[in-house]
Protein backbone atom coordinates (compact mmCIF):
# COMPACT_ATOMS: atom_id res chain seq x y z
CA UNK A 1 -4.41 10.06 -13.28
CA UNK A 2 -5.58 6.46 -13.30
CA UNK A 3 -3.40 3.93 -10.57
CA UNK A 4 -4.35 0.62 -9.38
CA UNK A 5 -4.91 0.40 -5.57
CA UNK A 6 -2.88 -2.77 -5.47
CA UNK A 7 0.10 -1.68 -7.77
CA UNK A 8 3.78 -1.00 -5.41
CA UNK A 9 4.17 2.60 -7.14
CA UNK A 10 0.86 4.08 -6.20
CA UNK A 11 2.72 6.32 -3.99
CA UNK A 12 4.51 7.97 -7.07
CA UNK A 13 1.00 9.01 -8.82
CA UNK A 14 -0.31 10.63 -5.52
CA UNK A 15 2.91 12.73 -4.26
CA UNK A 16 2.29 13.37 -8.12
CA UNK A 17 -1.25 14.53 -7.83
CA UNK A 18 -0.93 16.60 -4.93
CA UNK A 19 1.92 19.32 -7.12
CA UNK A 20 -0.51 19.40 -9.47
CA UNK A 21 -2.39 22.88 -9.63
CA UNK A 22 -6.04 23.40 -10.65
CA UNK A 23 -9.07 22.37 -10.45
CA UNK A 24 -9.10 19.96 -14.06
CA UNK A 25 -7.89 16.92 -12.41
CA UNK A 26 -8.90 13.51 -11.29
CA UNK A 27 -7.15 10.92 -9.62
CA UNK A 28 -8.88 7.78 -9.55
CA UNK A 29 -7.70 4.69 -7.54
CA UNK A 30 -8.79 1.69 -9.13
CA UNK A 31 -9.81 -0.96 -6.52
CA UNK A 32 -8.18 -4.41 -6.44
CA UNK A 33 -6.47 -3.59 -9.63
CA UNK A 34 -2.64 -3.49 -9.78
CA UNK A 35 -0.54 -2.09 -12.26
CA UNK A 36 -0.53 -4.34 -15.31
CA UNK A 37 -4.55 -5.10 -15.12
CA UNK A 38 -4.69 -1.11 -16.36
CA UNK A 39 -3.06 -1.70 -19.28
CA UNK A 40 -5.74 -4.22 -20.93
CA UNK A 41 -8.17 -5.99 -18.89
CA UNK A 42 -11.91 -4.29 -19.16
CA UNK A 43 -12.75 -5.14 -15.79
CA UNK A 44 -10.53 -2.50 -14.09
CA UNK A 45 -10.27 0.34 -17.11
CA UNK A 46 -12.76 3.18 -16.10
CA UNK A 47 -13.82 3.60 -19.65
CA UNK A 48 -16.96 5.76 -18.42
CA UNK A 49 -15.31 7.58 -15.75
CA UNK A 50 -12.47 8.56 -18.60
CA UNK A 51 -14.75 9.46 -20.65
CA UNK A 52 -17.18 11.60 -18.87
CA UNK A 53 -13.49 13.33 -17.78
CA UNK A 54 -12.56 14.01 -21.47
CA UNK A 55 -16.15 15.13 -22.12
CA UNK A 56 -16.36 17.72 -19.47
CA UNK A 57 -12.71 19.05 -19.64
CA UNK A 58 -12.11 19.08 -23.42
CA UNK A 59 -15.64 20.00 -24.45
């Protein structure tokens, strides 16, 4: 799960995270960034956290 620190619904992702079960899952809080700068602007997409996630869990 990917959520901007700054975004008014980051509440919903981490009640979220916490029912998840197992041990293949990330939640990573994107400083400074709130919800719409996730959606296209490079500065705040984790491209290299994503895809060392993909990488290890899909591999």
């Amino acid at each position: 799960m990917i959520h901007g620190e700054k975004a008014h619904s980051l509440y919903f992702s981490k009640d979220a995270f916490k029912k998840l079960t197992g041990d293949n899952k990330t939640l990573m809080i994107i400083s400074g960034a709130n919800h719409t700068d996730l959606y296209d602007n490079m500065k705040y997409i984790p491209m290299k956290e994503i895809a060392a996630f993909y990488k290890k869990s899909f591999s």
